[in-house]
C-alpha atoms as a PDB file:
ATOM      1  CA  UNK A   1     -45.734  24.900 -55.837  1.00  0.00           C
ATOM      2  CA  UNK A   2     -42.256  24.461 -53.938  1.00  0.00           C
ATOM      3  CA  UNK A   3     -40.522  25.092 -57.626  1.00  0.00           C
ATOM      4  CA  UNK A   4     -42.759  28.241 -58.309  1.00  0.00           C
ATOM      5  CA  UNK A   5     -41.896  29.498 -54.791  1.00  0.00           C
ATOM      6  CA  UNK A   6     -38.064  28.533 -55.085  1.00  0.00           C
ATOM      7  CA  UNK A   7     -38.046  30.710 -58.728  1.00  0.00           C
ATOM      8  CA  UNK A   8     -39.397  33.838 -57.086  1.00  0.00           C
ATOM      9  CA  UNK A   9     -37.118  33.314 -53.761  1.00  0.00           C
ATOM     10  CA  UNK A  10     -34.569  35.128 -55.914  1.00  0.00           C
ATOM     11  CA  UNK A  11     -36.405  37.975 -56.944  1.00  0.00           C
ATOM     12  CA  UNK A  12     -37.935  38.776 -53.539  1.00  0.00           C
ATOM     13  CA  UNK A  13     -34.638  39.637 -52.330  1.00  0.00           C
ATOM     14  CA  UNK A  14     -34.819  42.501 -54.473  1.00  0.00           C
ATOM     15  CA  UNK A  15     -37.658  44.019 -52.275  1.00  0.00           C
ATOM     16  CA  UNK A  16     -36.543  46.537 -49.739  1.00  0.00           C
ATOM     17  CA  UNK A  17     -36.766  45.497 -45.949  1.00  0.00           C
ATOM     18  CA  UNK A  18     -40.161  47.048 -45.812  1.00  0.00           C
ATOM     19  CA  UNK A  19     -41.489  45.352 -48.436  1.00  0.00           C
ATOM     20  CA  UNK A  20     -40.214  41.957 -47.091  1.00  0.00           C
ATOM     21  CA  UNK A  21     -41.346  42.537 -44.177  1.00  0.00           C
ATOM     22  CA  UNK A  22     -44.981  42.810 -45.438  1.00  0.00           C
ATOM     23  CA  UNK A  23     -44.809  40.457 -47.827  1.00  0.00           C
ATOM     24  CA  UNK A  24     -43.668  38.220 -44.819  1.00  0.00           C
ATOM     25  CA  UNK A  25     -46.651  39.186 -42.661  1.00  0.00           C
ATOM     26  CA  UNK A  26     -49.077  38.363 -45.357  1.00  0.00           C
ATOM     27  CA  UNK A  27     -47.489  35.193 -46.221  1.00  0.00           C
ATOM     28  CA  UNK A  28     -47.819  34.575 -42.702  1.00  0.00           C
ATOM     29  CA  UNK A  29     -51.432  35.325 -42.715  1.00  0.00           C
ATOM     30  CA  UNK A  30     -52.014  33.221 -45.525  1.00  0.00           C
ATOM     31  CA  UNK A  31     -50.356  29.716 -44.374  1.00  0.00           C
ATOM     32  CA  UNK A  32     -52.708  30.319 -40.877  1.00  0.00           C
ATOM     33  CA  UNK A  33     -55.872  31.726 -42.060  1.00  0.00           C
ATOM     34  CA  UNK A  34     -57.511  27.933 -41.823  1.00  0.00           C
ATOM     35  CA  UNK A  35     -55.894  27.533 -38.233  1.00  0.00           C
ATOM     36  CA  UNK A  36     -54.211  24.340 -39.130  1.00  0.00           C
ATOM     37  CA  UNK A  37     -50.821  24.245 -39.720  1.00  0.00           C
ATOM     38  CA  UNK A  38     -49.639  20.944 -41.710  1.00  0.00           C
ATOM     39  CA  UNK A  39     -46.421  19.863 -42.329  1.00  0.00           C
ATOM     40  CA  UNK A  40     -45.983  21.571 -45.610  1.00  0.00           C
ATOM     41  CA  UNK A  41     -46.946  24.543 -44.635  1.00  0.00           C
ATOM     42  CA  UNK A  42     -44.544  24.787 -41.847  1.00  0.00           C
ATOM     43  CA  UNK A  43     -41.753  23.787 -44.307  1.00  0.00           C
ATOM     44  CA  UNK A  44     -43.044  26.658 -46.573  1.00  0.00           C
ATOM     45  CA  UNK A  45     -42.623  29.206 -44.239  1.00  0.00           C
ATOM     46  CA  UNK A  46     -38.495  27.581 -44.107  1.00  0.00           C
ATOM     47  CA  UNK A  47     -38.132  27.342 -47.687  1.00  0.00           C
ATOM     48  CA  UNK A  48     -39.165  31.292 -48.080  1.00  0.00           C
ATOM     49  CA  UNK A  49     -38.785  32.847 -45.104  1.00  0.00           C
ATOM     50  CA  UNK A  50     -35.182  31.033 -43.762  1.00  0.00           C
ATOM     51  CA  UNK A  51     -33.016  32.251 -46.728  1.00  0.00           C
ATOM     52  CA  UNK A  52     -34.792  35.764 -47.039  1.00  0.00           C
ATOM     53  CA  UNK A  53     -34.648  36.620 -43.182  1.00  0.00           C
ATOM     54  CA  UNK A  54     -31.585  35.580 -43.227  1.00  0.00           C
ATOM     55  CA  UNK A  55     -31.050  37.752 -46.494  1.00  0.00           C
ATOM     56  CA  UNK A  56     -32.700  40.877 -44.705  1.00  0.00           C
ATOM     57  CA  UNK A  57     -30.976  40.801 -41.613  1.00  0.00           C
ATOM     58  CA  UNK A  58     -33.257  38.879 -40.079  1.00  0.00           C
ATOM     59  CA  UNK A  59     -31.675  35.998 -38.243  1.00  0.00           C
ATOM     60  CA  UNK A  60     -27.948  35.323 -38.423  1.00  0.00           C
ATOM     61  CA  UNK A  61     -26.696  32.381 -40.282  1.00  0.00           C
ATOM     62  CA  UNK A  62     -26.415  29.293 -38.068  1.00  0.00           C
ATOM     63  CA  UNK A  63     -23.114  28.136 -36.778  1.00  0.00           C
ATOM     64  CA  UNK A  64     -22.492  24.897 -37.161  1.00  0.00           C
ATOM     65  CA  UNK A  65     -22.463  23.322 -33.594  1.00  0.00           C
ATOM     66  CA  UNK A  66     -23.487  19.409 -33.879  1.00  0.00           C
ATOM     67  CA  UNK A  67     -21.152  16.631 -35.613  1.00  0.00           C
ATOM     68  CA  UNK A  68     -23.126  13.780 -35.580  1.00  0.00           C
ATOM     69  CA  UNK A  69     -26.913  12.516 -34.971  1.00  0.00           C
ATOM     70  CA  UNK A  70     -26.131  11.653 -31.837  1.00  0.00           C
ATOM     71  CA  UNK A  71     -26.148  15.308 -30.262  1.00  0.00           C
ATOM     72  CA  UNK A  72     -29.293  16.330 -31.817  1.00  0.00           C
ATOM     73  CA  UNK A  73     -31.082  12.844 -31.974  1.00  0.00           C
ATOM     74  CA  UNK A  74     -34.189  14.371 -29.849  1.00  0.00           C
ATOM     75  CA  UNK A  75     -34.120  17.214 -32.351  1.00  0.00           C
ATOM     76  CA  UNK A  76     -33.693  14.551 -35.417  1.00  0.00           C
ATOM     77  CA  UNK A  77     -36.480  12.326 -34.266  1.00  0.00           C
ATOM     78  CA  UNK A  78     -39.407  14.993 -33.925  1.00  0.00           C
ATOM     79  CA  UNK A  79     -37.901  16.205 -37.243  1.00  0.00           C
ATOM     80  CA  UNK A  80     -38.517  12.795 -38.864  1.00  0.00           C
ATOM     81  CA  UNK A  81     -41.703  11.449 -36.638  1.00  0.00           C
ATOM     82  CA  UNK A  82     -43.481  15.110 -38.247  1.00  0.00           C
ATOM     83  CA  UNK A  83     -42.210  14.032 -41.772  1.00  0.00           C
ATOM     84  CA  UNK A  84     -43.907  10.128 -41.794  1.00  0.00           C
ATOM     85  CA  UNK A  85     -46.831  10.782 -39.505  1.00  0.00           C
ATOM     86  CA  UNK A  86     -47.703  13.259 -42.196  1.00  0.00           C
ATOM     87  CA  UNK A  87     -48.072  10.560 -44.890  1.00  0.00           C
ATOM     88  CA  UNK A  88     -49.714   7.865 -42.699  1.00  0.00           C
ATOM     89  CA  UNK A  89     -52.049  10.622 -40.380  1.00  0.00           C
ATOM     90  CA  UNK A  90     -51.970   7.639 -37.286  1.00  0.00           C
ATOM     91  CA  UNK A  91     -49.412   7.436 -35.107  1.00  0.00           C
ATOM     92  CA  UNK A  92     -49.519   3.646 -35.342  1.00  0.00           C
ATOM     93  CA  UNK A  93     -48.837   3.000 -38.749  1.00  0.00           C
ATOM     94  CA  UNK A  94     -46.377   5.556 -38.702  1.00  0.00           C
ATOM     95  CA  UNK A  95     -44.356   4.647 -35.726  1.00  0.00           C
ATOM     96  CA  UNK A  96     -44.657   0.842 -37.578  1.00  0.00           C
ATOM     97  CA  UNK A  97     -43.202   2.156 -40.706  1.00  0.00           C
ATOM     98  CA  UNK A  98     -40.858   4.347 -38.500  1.00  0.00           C
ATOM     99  CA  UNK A  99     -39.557   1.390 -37.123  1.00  0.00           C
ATOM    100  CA  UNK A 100     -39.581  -0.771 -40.418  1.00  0.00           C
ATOM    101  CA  UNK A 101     -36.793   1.571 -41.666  1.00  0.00           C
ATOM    102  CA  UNK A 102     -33.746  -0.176 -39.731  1.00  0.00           C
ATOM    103  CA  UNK A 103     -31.496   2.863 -40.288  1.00  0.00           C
ATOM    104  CA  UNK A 104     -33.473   4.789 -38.536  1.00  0.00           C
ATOM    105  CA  UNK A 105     -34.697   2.611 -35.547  1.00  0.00           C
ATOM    106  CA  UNK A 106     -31.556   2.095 -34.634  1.00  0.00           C
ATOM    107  CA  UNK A 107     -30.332   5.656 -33.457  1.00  0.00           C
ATOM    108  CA  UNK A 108     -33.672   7.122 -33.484  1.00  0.00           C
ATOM    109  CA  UNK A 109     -37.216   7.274 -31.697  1.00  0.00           C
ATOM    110  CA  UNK A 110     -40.481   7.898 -33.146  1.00  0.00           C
ATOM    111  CA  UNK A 111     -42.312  10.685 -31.580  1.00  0.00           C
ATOM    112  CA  UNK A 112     -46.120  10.678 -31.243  1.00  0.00           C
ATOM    113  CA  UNK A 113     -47.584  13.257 -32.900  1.00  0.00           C
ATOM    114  CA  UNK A 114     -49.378  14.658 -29.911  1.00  0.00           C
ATOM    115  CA  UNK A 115     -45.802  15.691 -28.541  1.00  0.00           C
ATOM    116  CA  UNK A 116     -44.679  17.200 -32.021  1.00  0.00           C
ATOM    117  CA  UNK A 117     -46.074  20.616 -31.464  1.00  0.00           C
ATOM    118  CA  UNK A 118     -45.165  23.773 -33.503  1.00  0.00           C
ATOM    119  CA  UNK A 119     -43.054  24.886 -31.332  1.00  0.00           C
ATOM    120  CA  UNK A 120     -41.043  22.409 -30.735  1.00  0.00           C
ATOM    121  CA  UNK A 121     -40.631  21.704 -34.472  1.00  0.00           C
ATOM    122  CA  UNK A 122     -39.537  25.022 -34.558  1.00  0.00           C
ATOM    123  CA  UNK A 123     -37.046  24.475 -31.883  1.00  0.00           C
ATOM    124  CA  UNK A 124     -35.748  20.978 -33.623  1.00  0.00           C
ATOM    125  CA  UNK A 125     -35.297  22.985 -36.907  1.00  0.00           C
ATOM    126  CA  UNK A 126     -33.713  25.355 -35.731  1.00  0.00           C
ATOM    127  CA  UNK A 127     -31.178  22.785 -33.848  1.00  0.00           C
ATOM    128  CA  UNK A 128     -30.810  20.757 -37.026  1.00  0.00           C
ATOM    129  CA  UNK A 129     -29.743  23.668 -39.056  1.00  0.00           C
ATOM    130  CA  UNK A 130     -26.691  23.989 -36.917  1.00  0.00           C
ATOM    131  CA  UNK A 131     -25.616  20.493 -37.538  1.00  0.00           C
ATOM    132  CA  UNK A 132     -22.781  19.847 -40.096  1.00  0.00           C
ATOM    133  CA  UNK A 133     -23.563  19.244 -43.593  1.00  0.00           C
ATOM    134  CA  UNK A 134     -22.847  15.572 -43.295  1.00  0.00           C
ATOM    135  CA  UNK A 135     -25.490  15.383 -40.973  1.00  0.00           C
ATOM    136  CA  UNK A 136     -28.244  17.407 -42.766  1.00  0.00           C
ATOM    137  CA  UNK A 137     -27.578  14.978 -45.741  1.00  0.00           C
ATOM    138  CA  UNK A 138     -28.056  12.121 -43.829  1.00  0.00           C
ATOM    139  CA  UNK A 139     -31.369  13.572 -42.161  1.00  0.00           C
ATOM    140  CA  UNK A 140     -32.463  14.609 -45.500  1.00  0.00           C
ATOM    141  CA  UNK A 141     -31.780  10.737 -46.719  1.00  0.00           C
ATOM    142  CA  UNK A 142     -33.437   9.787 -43.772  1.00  0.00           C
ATOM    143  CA  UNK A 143     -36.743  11.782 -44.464  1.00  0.00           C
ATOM    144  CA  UNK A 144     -36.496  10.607 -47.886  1.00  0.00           C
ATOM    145  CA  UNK A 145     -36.489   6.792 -46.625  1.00  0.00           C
ATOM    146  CA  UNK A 146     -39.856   8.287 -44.197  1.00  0.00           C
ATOM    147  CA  UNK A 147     -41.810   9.336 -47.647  1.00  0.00           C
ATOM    148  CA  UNK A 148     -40.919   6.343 -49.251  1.00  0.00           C
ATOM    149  CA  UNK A 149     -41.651   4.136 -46.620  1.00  0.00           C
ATOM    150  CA  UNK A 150     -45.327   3.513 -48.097  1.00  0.00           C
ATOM    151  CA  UNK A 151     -43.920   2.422 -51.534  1.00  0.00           C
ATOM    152  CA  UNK A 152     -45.652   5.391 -53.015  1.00  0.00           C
ATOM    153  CA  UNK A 153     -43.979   9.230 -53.151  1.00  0.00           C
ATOM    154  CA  UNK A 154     -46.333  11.808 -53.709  1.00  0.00           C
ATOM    155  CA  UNK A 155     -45.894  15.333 -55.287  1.00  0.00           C
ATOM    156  CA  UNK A 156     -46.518  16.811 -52.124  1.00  0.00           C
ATOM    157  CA  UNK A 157     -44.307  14.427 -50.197  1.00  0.00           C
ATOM    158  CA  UNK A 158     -42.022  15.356 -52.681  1.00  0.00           C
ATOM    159  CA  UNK A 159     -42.643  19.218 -51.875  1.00  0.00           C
ATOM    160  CA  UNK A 160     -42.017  18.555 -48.355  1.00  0.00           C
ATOM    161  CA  UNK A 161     -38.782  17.207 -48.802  1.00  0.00           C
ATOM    162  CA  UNK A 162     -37.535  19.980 -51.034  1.00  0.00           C
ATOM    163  CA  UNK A 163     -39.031  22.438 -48.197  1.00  0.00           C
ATOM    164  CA  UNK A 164     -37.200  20.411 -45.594  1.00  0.00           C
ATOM    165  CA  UNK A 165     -33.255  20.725 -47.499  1.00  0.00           C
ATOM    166  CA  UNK A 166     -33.897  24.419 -47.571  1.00  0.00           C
ATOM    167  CA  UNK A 167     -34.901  24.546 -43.792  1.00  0.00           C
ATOM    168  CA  UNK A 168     -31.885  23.191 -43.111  1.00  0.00           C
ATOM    169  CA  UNK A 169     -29.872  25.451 -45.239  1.00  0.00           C
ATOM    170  CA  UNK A 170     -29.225  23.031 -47.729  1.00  0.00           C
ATOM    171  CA  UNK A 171     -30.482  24.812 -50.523  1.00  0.00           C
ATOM    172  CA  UNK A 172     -33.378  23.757 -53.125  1.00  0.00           C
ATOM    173  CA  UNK A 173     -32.561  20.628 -55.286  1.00  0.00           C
END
């Protein structure tokens, strides 16, 4: 899905700002119509919508404002705590498998998943994405370490990750 999306990315910019901003509403309409809002489909809305509004006018491009983890560690940790309590779906094992990856425990804290609302995903994006490109990588390795953490790596895990490197301005890989 995330590779279909990423090859039509392009050619959406080609819409006029009306357009977009339809297309954007019915996207929109789409990714809620169930009333759940998973981890993927939050990412979606970054992978599409982050470049294009940003594209359209939209949103200004972030400036980068944090040099190291340590500044947006809160930010980093609901970030990550979102990315493995979607594989595991129990705040137990995740925050065990949180913990398991030493890297991590060290700086960072898992966050239940009763504390990771929408909104303040949205808030730790949007804090990440003004973090130095150093730091995205090492987020982004991070995350990667979170999917892997069960020994398995999903398509969809996969997905996430890809959707999670474009949130943070990154790009697609």
């Amino acid at each position: 899905i995330v590779h279909l999306i990423f090859l039509c990315a392009n050619a959406l910019k080609s819409l006029t700002f009306d357009q977009y901003i339809r297309f954007r509403e019915g996207a929109e309409l789409l990714i809620e119509e169930d009333g759940k809002l998973s981890l993927f489909e939050f990412n979606l809305k970054y992978l599409v919508f982050y470049p294009l509004d940003i594209a359209f006018g939209l949103r200004q491009e972030p400036k980068i404002a944090y040099f190291d983890i340590a500044s947006i560690a809160t930010e980093t940790s609901i970030a990550l705590s979102a990315t493995i309590y979607d594989q595991y779906q129990d705040d137990g094992k995740a925050q065990e498998a949180f913990e398991k990856i030493s890297e991590i425990s060290n700086v960072l804290a898992y966050i239940p998943s009763e504390r990771i609302l929408n909104q303040t995903l949205d808030r730790a994006y949007n804090a990440i994405q003004q973090a130095d490109e150093g730091t995205k990588r090492r987020i982004i390795d991070w995350a990667l370490k979170c999917v892997q953490s069960d020994k398995v790596t999903s398509a969809g895990e996969i997905e996430t990750i890809h959707a999670l490197r474009s949130a943070l301005g990154l790009g697609y890989l």
